[in-house]
PDB file of N, CA and C in Angstrom:
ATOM      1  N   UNK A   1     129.285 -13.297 -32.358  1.00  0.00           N
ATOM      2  CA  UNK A   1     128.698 -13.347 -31.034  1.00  0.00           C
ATOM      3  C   UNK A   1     128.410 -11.934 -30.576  1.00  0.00           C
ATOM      4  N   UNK A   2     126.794 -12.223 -30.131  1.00  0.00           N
ATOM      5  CA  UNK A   2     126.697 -10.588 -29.578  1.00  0.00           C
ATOM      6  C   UNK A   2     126.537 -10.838 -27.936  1.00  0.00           C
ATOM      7  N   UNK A   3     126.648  -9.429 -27.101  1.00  0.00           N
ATOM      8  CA  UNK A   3     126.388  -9.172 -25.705  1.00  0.00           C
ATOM      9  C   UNK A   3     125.213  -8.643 -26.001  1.00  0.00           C
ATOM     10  N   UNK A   4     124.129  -9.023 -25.605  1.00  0.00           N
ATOM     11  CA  UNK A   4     122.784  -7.633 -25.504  1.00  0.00           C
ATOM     12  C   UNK A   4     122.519  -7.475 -24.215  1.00  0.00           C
ATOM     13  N   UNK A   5     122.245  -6.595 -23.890  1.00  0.00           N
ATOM     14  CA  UNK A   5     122.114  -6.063 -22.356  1.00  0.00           C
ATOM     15  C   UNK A   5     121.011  -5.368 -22.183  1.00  0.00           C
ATOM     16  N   UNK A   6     120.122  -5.671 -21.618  1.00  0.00           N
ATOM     17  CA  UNK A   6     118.538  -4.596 -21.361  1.00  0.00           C
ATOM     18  C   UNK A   6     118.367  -3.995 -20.554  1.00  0.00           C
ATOM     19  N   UNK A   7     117.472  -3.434 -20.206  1.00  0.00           N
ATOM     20  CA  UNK A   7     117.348  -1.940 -19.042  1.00  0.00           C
ATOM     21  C   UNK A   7     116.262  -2.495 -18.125  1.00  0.00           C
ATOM     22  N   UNK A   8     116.202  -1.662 -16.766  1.00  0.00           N
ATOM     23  CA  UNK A   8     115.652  -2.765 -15.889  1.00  0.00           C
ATOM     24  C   UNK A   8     113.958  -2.103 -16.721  1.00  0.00           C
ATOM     25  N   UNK A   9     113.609  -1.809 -17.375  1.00  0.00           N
ATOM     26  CA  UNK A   9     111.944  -1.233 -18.283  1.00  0.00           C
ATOM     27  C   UNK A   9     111.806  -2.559 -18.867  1.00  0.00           C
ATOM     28  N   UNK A  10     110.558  -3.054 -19.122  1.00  0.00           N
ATOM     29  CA  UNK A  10     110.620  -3.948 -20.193  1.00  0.00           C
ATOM     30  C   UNK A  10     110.584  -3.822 -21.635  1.00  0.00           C
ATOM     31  N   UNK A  11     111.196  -4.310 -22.569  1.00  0.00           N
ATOM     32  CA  UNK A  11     111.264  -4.173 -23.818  1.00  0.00           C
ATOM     33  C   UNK A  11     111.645  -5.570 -24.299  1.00  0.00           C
ATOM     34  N   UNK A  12     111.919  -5.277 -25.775  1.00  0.00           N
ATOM     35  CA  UNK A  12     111.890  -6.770 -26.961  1.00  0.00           C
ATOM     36  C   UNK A  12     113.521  -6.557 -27.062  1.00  0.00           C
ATOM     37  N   UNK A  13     114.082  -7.569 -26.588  1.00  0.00           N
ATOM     38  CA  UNK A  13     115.696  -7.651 -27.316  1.00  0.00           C
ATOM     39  C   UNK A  13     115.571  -9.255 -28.276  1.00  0.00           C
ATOM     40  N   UNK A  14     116.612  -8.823 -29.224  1.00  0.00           N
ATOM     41  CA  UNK A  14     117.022 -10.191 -29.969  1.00  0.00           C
ATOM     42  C   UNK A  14     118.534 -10.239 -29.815  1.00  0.00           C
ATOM     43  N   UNK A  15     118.901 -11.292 -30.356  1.00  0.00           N
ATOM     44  CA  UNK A  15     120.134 -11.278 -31.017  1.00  0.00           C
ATOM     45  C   UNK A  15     120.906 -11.481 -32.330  1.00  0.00           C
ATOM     46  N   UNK A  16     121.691 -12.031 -32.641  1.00  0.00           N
ATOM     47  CA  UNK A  16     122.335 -12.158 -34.035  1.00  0.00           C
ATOM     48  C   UNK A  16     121.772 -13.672 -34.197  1.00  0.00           C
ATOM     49  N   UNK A  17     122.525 -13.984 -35.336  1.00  0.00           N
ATOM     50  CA  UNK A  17     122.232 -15.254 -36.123  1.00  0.00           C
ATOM     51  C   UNK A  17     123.464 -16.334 -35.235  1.00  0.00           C
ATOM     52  N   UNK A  18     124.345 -16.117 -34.661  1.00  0.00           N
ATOM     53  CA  UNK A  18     125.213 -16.418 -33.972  1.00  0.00           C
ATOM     54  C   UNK A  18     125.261 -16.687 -32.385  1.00  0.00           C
ATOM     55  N   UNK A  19     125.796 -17.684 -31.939  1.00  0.00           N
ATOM     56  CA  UNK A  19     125.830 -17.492 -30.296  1.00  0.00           C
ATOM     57  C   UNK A  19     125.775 -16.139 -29.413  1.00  0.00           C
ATOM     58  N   UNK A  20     124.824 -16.186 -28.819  1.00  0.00           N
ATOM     59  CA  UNK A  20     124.829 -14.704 -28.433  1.00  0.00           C
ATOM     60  C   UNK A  20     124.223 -14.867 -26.806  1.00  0.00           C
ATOM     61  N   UNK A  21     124.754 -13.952 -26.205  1.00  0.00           N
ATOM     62  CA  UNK A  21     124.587 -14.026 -24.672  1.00  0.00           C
ATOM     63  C   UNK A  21     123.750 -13.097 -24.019  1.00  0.00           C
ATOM     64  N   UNK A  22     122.538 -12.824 -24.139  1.00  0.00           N
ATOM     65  CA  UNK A  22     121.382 -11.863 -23.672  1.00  0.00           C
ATOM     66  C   UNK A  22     120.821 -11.998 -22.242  1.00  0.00           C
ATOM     67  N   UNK A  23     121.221 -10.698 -21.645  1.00  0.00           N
ATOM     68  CA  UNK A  23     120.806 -10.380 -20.007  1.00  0.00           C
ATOM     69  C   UNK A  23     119.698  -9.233 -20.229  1.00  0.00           C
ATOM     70  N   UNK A  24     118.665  -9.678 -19.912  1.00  0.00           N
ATOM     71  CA  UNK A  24     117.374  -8.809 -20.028  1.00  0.00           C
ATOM     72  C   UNK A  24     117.295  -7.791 -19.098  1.00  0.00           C
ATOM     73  N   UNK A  25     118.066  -8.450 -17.860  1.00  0.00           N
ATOM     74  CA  UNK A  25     117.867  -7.332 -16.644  1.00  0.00           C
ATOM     75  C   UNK A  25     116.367  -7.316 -16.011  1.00  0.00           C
ATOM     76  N   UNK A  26     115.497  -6.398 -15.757  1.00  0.00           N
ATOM     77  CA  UNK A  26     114.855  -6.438 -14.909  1.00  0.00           C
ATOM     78  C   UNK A  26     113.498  -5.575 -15.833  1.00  0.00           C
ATOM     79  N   UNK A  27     112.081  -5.286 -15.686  1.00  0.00           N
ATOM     80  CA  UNK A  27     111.163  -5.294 -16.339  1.00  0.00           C
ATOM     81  C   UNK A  27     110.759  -6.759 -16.976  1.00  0.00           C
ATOM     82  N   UNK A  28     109.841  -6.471 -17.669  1.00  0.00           N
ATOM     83  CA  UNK A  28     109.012  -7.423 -18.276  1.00  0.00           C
ATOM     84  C   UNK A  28     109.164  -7.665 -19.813  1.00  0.00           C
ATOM     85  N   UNK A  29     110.053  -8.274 -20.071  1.00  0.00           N
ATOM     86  CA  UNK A  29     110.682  -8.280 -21.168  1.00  0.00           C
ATOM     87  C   UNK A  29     110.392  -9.715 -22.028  1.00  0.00           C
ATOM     88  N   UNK A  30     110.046  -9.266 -24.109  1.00  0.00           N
ATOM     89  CA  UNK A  30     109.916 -10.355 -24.542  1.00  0.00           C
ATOM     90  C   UNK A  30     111.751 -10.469 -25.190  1.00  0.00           C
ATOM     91  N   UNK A  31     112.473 -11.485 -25.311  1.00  0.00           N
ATOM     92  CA  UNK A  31     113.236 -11.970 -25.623  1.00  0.00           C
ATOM     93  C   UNK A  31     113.084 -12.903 -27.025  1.00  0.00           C
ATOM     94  N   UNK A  32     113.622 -12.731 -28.539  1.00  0.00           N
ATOM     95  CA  UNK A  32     113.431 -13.416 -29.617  1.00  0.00           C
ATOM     96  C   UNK A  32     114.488 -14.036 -29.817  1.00  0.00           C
ATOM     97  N   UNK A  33     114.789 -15.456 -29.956  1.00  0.00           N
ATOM     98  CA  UNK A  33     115.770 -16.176 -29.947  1.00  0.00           C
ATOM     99  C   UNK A  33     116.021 -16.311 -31.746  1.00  0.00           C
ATOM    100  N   UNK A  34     117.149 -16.736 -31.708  1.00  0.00           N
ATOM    101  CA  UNK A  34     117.409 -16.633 -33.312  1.00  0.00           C
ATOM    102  C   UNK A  34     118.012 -17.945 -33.271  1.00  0.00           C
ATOM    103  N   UNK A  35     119.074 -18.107 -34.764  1.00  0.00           N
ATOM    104  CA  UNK A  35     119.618 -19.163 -34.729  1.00  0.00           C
ATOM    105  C   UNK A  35     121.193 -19.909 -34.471  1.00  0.00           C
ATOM    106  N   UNK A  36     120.969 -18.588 -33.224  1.00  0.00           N
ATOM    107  CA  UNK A  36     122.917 -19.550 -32.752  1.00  0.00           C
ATOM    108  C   UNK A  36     122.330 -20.368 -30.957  1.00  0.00           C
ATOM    109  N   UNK A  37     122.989 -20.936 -30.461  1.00  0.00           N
ATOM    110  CA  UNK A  37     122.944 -21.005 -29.282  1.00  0.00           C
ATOM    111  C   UNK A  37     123.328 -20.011 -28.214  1.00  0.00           C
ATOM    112  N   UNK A  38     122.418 -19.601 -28.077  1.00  0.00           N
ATOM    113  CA  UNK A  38     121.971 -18.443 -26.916  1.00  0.00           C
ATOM    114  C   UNK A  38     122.061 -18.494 -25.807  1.00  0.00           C
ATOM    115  N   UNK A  39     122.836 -17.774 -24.108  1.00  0.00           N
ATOM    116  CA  UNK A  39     122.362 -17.648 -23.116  1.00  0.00           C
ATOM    117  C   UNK A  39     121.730 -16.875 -22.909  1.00  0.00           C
ATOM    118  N   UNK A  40     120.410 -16.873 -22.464  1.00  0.00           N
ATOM    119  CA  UNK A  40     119.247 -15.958 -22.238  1.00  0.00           C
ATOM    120  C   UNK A  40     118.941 -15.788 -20.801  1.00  0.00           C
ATOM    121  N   UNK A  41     119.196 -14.925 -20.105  1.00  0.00           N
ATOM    122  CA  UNK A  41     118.993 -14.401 -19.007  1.00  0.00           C
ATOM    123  C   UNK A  41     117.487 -13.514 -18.329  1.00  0.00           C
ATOM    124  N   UNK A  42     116.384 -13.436 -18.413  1.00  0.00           N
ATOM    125  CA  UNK A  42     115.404 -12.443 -17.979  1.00  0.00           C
ATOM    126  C   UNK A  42     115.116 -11.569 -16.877  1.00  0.00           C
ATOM    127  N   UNK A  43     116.484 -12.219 -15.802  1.00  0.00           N
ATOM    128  CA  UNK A  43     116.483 -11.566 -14.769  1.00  0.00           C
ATOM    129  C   UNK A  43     115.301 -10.916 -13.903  1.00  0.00           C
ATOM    130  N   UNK A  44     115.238  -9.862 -13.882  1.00  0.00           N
ATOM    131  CA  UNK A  44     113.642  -9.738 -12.453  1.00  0.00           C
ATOM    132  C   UNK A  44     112.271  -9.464 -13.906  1.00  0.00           C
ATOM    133  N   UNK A  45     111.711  -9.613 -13.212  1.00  0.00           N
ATOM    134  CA  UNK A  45     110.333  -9.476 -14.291  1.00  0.00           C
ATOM    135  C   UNK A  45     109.590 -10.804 -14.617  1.00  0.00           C
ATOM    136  N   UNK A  46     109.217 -10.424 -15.196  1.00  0.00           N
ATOM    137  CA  UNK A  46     108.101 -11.462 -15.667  1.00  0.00           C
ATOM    138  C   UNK A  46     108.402 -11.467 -17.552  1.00  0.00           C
ATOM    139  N   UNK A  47     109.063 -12.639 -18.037  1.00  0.00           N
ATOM    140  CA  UNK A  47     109.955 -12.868 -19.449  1.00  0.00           C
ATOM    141  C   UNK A  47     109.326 -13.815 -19.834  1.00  0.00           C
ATOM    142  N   UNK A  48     109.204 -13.227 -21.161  1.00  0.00           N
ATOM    143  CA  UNK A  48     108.901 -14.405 -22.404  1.00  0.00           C
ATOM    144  C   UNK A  48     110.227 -14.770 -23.317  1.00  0.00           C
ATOM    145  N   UNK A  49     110.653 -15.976 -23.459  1.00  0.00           N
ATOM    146  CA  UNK A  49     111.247 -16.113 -24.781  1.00  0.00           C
ATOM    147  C   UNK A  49     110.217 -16.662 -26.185  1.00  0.00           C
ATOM    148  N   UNK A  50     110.397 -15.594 -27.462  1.00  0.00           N
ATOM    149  CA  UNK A  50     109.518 -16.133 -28.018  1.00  0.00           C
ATOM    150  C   UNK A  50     110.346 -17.396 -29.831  1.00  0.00           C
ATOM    151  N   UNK A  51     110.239 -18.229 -29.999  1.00  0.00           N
ATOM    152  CA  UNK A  51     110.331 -18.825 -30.745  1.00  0.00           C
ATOM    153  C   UNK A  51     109.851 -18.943 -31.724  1.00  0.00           C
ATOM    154  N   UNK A  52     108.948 -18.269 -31.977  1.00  0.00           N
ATOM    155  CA  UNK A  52     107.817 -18.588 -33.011  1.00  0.00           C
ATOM    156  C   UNK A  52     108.330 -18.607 -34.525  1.00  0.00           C
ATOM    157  N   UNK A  53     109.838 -18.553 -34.751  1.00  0.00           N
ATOM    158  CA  UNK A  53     110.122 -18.318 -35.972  1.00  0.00           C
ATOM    159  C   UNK A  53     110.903 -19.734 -36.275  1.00  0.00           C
ATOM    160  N   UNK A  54     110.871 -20.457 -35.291  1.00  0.00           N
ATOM    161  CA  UNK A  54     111.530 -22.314 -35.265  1.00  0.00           C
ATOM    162  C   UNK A  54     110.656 -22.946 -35.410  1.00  0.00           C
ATOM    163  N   UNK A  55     110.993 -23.604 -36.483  1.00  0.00           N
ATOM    164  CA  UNK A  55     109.869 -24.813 -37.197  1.00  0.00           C
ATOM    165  C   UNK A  55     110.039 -26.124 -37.167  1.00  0.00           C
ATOM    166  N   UNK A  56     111.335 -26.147 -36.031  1.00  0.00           N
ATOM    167  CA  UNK A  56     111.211 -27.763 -35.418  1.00  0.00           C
ATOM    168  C   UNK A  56     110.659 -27.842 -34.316  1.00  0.00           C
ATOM    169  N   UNK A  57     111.082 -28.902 -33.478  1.00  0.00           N
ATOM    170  CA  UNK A  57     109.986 -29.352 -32.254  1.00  0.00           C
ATOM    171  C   UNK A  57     111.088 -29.058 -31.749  1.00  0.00           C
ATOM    172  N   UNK A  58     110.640 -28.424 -30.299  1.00  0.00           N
ATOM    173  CA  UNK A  58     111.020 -27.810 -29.024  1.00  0.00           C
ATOM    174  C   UNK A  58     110.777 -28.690 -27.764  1.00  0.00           C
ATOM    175  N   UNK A  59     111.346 -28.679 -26.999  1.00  0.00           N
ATOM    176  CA  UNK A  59     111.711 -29.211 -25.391  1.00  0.00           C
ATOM    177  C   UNK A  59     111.762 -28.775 -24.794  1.00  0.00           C
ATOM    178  N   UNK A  60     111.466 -28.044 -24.204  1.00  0.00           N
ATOM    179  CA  UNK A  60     111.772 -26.926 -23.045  1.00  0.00           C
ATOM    180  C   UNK A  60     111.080 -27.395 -21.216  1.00  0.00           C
ATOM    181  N   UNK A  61     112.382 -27.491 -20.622  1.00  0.00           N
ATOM    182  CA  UNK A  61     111.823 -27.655 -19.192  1.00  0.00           C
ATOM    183  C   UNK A  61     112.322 -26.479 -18.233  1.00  0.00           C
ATOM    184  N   UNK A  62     111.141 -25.214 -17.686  1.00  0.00           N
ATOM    185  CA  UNK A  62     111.907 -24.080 -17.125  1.00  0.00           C
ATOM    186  C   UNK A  62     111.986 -24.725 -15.706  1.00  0.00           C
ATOM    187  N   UNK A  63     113.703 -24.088 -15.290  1.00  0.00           N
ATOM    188  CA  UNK A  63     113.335 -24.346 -13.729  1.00  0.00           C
ATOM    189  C   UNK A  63     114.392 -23.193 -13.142  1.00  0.00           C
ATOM    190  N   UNK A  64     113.479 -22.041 -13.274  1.00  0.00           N
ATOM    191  CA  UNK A  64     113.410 -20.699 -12.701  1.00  0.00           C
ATOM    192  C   UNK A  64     115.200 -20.659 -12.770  1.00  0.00           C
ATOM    193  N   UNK A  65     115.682 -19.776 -11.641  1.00  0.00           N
ATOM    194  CA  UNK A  65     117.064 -19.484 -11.715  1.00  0.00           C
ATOM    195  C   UNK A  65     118.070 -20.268 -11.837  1.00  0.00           C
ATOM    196  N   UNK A  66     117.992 -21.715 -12.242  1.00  0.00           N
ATOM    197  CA  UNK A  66     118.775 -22.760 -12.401  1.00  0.00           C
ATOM    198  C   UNK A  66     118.655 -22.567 -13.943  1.00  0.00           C
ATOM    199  N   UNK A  67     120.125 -23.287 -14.385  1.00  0.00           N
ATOM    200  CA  UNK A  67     120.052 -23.425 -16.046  1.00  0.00           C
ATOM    201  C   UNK A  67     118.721 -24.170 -16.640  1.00  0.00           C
ATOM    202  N   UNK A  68     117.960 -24.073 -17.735  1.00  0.00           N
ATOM    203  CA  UNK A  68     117.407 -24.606 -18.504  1.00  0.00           C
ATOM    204  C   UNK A  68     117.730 -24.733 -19.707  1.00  0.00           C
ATOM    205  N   UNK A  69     117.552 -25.894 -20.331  1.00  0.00           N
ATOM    206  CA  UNK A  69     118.253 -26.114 -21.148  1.00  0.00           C
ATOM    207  C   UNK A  69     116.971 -26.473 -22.388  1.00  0.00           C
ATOM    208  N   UNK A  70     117.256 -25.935 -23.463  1.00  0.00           N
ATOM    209  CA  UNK A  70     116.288 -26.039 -24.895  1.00  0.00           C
ATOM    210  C   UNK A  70     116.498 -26.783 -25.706  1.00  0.00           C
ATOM    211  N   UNK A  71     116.320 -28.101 -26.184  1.00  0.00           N
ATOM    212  CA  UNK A  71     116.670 -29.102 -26.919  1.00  0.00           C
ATOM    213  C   UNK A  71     115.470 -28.849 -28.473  1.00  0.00           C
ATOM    214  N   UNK A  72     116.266 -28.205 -29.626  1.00  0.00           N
ATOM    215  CA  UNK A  72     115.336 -28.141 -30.865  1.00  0.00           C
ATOM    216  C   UNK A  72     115.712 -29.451 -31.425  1.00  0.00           C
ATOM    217  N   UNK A  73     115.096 -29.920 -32.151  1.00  0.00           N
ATOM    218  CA  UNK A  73     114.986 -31.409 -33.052  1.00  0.00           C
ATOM    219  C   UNK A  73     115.968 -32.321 -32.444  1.00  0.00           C
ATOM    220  N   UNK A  74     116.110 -32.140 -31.206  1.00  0.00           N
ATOM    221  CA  UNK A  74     116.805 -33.228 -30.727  1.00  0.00           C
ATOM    222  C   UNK A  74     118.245 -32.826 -30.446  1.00  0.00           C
ATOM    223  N   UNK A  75     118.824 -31.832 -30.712  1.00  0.00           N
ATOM    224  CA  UNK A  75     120.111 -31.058 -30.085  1.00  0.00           C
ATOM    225  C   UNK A  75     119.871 -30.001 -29.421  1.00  0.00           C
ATOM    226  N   UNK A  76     120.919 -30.009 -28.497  1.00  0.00           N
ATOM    227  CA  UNK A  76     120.943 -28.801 -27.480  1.00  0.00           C
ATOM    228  C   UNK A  76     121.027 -27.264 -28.213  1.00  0.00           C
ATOM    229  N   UNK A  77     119.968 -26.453 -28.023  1.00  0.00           N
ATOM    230  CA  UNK A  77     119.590 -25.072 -28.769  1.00  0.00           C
ATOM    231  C   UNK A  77     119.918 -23.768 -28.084  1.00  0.00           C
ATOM    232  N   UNK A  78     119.640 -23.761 -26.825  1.00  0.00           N
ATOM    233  CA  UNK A  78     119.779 -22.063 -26.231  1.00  0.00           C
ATOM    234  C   UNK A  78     119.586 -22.717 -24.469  1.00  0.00           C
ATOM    235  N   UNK A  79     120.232 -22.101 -23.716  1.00  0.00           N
ATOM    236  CA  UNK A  79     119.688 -21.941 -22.501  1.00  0.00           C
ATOM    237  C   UNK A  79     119.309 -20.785 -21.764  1.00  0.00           C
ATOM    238  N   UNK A  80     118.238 -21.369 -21.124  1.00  0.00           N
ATOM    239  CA  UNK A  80     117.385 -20.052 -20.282  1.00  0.00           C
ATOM    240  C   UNK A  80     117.517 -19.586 -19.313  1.00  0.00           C
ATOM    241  N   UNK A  81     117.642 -18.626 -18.117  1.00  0.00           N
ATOM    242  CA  UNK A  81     117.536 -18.862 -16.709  1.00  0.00           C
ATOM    243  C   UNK A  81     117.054 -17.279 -16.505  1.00  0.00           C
ATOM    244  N   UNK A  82     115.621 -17.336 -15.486  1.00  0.00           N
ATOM    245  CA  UNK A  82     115.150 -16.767 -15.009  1.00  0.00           C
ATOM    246  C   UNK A  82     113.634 -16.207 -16.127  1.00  0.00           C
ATOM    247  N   UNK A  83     113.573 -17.247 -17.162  1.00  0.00           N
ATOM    248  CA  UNK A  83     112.490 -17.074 -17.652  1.00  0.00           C
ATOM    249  C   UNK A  83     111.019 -17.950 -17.387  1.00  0.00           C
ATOM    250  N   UNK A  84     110.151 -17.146 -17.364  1.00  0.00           N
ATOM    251  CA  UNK A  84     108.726 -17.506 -17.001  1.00  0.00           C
ATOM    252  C   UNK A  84     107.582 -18.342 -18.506  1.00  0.00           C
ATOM    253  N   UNK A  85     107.871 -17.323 -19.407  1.00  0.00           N
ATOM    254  CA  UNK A  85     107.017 -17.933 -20.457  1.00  0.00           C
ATOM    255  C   UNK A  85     107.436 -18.361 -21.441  1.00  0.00           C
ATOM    256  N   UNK A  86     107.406 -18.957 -22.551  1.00  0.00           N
ATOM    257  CA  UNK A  86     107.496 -19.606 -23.764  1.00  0.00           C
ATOM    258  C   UNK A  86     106.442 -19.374 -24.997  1.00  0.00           C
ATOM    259  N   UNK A  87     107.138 -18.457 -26.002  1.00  0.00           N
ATOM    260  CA  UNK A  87     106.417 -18.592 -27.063  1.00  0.00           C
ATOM    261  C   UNK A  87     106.743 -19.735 -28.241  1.00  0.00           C
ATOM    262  N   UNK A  88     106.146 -20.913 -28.445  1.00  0.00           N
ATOM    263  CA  UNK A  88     106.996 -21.962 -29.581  1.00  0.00           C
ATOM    264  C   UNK A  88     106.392 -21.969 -30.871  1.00  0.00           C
ATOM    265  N   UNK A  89     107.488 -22.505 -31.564  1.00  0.00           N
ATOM    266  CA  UNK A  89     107.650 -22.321 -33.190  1.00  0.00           C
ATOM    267  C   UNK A  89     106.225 -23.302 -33.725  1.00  0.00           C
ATOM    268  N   UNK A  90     106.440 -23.791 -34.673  1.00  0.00           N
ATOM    269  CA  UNK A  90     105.635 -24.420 -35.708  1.00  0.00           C
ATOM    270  C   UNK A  90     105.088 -26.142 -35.367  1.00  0.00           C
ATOM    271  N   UNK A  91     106.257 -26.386 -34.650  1.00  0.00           N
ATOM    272  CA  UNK A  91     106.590 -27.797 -34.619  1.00  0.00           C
ATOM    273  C   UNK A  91     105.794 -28.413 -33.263  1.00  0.00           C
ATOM    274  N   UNK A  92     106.361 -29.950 -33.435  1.00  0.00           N
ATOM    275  CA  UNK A  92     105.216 -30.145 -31.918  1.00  0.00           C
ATOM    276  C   UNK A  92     106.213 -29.905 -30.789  1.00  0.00           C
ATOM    277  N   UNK A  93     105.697 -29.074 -30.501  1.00  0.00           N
ATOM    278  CA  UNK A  93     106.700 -28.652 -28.970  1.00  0.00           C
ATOM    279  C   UNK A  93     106.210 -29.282 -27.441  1.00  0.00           C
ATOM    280  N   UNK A  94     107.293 -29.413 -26.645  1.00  0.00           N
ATOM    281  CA  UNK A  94     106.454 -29.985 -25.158  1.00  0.00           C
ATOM    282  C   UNK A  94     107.625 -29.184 -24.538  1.00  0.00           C
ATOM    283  N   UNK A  95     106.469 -28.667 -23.237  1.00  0.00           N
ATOM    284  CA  UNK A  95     106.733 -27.230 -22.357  1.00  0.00           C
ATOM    285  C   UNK A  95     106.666 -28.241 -21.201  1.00  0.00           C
ATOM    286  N   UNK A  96     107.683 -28.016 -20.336  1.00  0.00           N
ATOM    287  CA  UNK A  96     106.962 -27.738 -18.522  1.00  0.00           C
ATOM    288  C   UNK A  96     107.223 -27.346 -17.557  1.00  0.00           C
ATOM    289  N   UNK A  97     106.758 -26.568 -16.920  1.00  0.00           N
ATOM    290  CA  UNK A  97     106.810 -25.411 -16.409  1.00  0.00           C
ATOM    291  C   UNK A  97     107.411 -25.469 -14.993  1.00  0.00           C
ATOM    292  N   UNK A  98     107.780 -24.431 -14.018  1.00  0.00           N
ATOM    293  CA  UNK A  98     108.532 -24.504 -13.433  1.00  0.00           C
ATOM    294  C   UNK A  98     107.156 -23.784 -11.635  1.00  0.00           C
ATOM    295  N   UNK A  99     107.966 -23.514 -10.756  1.00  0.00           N
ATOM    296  CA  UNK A  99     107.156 -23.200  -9.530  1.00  0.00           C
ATOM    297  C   UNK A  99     106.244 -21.817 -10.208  1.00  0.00           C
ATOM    298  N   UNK A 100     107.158 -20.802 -11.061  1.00  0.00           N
ATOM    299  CA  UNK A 100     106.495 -19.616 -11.077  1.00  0.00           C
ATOM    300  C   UNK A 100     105.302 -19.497 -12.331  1.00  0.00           C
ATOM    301  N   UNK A 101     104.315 -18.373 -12.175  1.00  0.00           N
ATOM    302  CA  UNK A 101     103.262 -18.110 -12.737  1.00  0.00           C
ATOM    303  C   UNK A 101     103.811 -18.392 -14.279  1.00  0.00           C
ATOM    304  N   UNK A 102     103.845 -19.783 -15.022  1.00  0.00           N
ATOM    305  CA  UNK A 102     103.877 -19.786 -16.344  1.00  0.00           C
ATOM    306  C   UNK A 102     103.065 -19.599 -17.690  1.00  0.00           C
ATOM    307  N   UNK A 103     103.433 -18.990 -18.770  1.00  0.00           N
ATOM    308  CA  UNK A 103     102.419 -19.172 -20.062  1.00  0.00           C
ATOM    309  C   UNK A 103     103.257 -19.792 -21.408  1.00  0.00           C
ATOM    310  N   UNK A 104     102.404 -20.586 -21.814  1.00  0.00           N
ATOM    311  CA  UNK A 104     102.653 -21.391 -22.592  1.00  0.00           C
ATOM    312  C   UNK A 104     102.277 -21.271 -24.089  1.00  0.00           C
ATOM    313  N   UNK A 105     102.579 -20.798 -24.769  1.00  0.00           N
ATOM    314  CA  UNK A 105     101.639 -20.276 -26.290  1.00  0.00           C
ATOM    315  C   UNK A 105     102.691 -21.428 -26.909  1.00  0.00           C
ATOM    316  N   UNK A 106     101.605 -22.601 -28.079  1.00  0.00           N
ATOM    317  CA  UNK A 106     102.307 -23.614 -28.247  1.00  0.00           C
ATOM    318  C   UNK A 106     102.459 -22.968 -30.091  1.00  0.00           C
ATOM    319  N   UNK A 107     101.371 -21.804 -30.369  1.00  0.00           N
ATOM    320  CA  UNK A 107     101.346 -21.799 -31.857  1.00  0.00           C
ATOM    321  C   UNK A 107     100.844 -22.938 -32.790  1.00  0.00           C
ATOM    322  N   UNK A 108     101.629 -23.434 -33.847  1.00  0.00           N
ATOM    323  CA  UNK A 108     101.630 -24.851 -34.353  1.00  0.00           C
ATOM    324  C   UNK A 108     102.188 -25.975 -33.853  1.00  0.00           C
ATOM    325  N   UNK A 109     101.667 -27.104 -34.553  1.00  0.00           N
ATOM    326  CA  UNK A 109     102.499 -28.313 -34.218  1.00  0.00           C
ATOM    327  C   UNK A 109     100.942 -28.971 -32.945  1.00  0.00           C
ATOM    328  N   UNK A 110     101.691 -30.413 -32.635  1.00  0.00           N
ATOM    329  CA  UNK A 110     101.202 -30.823 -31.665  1.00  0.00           C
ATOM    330  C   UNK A 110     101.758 -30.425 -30.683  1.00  0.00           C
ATOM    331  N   UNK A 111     101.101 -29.571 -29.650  1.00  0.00           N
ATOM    332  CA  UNK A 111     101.827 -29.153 -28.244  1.00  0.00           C
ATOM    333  C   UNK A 111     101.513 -29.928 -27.303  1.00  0.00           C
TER     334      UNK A 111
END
C-alpha cells in the first residue's frame, strides 16, 4: 500500500499495483489507476482519472465530493471523490456524470 500525495500544481500521479490511497490536492491533475483498490482523491482542480490500461467494463457514477464508487467487471474497483473526468479502458464502459463540467473519453468497448 502506497500514500501518494500531490502538490496543489497539476501533475500525473499513479500508484502501486496494490491498494493505494492518492490525494491529488489541488491543480489540475491526471490520476492513473492501477490494479489494487484505490482511494482517489482530486481535491480542488479540475481531475481526470485515467483507466485506459483496464480491459474490462467499467461503471462509474461521479457524484462530486461524496464517495463514488467504480465497479470493474462487476466488483467493487477504486473509489473516487472530487473527480470531474474519466478516462476508460477497452471494455464497454457506462459513465454518468455528476453537477460539475464533465469529460468522458470512453476509448474502446461499447460506451
Amino acid at each position: 500500500m502506497a500514500y501518494v500525495t500531490g502538490t496543489e500544481y497539476g501533475e500525473t500521479l499513479s500508484g502501486t499495483h496494490y491498494d493505494d490511497v492518492i490525494i491529488a490536492n489541488g491543480g489540475n491533475d491526471t490520476i492513473i489507476s492501477s490494479n489494487g483498490l484505490d482511494y482517489i482523491d482530486g481535491g480542488a482542480g479540475h481531475d481526470t482519472v485515467d483507466y485506459s490500461s483496464y480491459r474490462g467494463a467499467l461503471s462509474i457514477t461521479l457524484t462530486g465530493s461524496n464517495v463514488s464508487r467504480v465497479i470493474g467487471n462487476g466488483i467493487r474497483s477504486d473509489w473516487l471523490v472530487n473527480i470531474e473526468n474519466i478516462t476508460g479502458g477497452s471494455g464497454d464502459d457506462y459513465f454518468v456524470g455528476d453537477a460539475a463540467n464533465n469529460t468522458f473519453r470512453g476509448n474502446g468497448g461499447h460506451d
